[in-house]
Protein backbone atom coordinates (compact mmCIF):
# COMPACT_ATOMS: atom_id res chain seq x y z
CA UNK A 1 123.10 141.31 40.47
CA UNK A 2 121.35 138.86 42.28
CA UNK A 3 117.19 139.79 43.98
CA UNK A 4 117.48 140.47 46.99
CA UNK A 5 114.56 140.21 49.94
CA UNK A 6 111.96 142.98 50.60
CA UNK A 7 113.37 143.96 54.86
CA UNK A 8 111.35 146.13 57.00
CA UNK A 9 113.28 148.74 56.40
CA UNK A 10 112.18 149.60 53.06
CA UNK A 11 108.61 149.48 54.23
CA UNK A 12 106.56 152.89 54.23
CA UNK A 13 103.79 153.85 56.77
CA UNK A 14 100.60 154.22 55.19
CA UNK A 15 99.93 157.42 55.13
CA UNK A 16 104.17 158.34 53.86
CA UNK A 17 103.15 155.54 50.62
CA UNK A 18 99.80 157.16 49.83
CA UNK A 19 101.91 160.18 49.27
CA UNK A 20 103.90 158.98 47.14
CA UNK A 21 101.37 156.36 45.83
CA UNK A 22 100.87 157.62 42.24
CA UNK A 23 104.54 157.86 41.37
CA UNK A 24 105.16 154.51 42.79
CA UNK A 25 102.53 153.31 40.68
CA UNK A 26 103.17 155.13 37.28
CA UNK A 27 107.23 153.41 37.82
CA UNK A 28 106.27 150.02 38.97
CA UNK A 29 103.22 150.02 35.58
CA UNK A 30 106.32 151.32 33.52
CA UNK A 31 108.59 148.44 34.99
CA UNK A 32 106.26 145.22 34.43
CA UNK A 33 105.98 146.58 30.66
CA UNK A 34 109.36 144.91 30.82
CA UNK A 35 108.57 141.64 33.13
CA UNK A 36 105.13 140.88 31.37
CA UNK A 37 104.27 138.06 28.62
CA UNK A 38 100.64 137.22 27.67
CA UNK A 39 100.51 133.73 26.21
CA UNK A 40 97.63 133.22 24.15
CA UNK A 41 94.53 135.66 24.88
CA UNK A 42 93.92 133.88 28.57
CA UNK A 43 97.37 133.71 30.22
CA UNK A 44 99.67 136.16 31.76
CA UNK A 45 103.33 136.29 33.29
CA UNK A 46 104.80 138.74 34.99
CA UNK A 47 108.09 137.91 36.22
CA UNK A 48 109.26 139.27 39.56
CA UNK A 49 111.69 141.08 41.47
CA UNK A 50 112.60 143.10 44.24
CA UNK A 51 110.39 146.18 43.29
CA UNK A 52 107.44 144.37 42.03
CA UNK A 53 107.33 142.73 45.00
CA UNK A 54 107.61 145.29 47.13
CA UNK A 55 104.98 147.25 45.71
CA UNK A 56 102.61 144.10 46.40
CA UNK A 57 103.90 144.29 49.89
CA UNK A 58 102.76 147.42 50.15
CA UNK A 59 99.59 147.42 47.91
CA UNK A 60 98.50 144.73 50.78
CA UNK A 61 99.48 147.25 54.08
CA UNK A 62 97.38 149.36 51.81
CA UNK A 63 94.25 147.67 51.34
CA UNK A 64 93.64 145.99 54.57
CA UNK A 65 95.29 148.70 56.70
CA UNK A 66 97.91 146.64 58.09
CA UNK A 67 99.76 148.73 60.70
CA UNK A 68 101.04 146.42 63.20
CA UNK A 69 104.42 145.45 63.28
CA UNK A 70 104.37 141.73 63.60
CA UNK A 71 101.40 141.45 60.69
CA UNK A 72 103.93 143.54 58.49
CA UNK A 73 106.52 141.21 58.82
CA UNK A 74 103.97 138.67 58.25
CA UNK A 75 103.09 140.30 54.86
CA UNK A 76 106.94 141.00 54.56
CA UNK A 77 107.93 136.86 54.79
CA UNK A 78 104.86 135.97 52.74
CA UNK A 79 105.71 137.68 49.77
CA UNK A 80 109.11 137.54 49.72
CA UNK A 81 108.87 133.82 48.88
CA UNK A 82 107.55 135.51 45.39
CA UNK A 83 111.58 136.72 45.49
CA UNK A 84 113.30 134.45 42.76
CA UNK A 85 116.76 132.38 44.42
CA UNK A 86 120.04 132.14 42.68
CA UNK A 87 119.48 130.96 39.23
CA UNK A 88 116.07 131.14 38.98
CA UNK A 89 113.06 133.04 37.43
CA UNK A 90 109.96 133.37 39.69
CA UNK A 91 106.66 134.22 38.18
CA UNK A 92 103.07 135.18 38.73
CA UNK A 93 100.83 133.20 36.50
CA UNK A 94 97.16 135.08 35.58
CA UNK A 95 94.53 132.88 34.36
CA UNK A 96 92.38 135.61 32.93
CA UNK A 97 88.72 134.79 32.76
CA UNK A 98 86.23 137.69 31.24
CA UNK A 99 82.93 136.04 31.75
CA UNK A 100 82.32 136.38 35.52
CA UNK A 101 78.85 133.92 35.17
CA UNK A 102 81.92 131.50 33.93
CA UNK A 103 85.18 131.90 36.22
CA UNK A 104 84.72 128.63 38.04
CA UNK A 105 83.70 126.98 34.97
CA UNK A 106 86.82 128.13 32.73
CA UNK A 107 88.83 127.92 35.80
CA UNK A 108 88.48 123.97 35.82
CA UNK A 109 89.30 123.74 32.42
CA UNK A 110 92.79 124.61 33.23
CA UNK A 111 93.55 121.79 35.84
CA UNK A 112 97.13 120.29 34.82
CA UNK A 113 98.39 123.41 33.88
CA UNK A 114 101.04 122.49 36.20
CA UNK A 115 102.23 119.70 34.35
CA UNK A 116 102.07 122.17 31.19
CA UNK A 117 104.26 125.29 31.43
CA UNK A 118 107.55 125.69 30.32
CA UNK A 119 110.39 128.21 29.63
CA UNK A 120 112.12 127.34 26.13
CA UNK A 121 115.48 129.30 25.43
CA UNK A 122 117.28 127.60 22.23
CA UNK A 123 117.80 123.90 23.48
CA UNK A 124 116.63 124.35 26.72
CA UNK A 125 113.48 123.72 27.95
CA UNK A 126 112.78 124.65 31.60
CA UNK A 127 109.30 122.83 32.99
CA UNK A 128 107.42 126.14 35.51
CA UNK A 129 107.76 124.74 39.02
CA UNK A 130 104.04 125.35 40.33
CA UNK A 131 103.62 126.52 43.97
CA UNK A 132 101.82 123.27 45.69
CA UNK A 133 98.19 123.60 46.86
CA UNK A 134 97.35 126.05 44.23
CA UNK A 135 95.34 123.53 42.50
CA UNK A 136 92.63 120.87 43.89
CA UNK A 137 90.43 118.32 41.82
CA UNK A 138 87.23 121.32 42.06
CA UNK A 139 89.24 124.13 42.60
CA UNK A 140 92.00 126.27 40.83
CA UNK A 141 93.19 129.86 42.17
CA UNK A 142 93.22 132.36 38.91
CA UNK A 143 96.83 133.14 40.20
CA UNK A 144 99.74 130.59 40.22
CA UNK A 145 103.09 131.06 41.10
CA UNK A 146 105.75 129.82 38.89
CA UNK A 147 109.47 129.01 38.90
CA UNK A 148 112.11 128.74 35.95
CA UNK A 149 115.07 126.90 37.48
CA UNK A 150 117.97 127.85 34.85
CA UNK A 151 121.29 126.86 34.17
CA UNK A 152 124.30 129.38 34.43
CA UNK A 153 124.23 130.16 30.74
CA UNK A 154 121.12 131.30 31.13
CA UNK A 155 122.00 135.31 31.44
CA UNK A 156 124.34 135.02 27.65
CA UNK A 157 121.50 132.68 26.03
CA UNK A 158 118.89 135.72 27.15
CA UNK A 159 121.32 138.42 25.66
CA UNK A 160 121.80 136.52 22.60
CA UNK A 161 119.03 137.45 19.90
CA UNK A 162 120.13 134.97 17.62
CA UNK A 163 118.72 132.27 20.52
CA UNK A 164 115.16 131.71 20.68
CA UNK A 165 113.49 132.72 23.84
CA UNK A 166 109.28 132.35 24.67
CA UNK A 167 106.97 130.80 26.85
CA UNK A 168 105.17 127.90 26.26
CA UNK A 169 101.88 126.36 27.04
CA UNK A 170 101.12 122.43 26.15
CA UNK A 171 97.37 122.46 27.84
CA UNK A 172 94.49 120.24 26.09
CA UNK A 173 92.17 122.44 26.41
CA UNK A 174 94.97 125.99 25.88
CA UNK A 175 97.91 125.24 23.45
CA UNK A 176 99.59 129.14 23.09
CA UNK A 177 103.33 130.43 23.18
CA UNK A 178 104.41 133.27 23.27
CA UNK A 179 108.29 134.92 21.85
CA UNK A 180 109.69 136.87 24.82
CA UNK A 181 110.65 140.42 23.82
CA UNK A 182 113.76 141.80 24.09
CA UNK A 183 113.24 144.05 26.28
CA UNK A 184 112.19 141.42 29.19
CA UNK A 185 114.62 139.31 27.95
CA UNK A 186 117.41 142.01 29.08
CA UNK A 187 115.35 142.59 32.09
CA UNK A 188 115.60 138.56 33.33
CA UNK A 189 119.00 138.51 31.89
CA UNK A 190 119.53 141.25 34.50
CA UNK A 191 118.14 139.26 37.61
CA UNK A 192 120.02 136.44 36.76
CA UNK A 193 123.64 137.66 37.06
């Protein structure tokens, strides 16, 4: 069951999704329980599909009151490129800062983390494919976007409890990983196929 795109016609008006807002909201929270590994105490993944990136789509429309047709499909094409391809795993990286006197501060400490990431499963070990221009020499964004490219095995290593799945970050300044639970493990098994 491979993701498919976010189209148009999925999209809700306004004031149809703040009707149904709350449920949408209580599923998609229920849903990332299963797409979501924290890696040490500052770093978060939550890997996506078509319904958590959907709900983004629409969280946007929500917030800036995006009615027009063309800016929706803008919205639409923008996050959609969140949508993981064939034989991959796309994720949303949060570098999570608490002391707001210090976010530019800690930010910088994380520069390279693009050169750091990686998915291990058993043997494998899959380096995250940053999204370019995330990252400058004096700035970093608190959100990257990540990509697993995996092998075709992937889906039976991910089923496979006796295989070793996590996350794992090689910083200097943050050295964490993180096991991947089963239940996400099923979930990106799931996407895969």
């Amino acid at each position: 069951m491979a993701v498919t795109a976010v189209t148009l016609d999925e999209i809700v008006g306004l004031q149809r999704y703040e009707q149904i807002r709350d449920h949408v909201r209580r599923r998609i929270i229920e849903l990332k329980k299963n797409r979501r590994v924290s890696v040490g105490d500052k770093v978060t993944f939550v890997f996506e599909n078509h319904d958590t990136v959907w709900f983004q789509i629409q969280e946007m429309l929500r917030a800036e009151h995006i009615v027009d047709l063309d800016r929706v499909r803008e919205e639409i094409a923008v996050y959609n490129q969140l949508i993981p391809g064939p034989n991959e795993l796309s994720t949303t990286m949060f570098l999570e800062m608490t002391d707001p006197n210090r976010v530019r501060e800690e930010l910088l400490q994380f520069r390279g983390i693009d050169e750091c990431v990686r998915l291990e499963v058993g043997s494998l070990q899959l380096r995250g494919v940053f999204e370019p221009g995330r990252a400058k020499e004096d700035k970093l964004s608190a959100v990257q976007y990540v990509r697993f490219l995996c092998p075709r095995e992937m889906p039976r290593l991910l089923r496979d409890e006796t295989v070793t799945a996590r996350l794992v970050i090689s910083h200097p300044n943050y050295q964490a990983a993180a096991e991947i639970p089963s239940a996400v493990r099923a979930s990106l098994a799931e996407d895969l196929q």
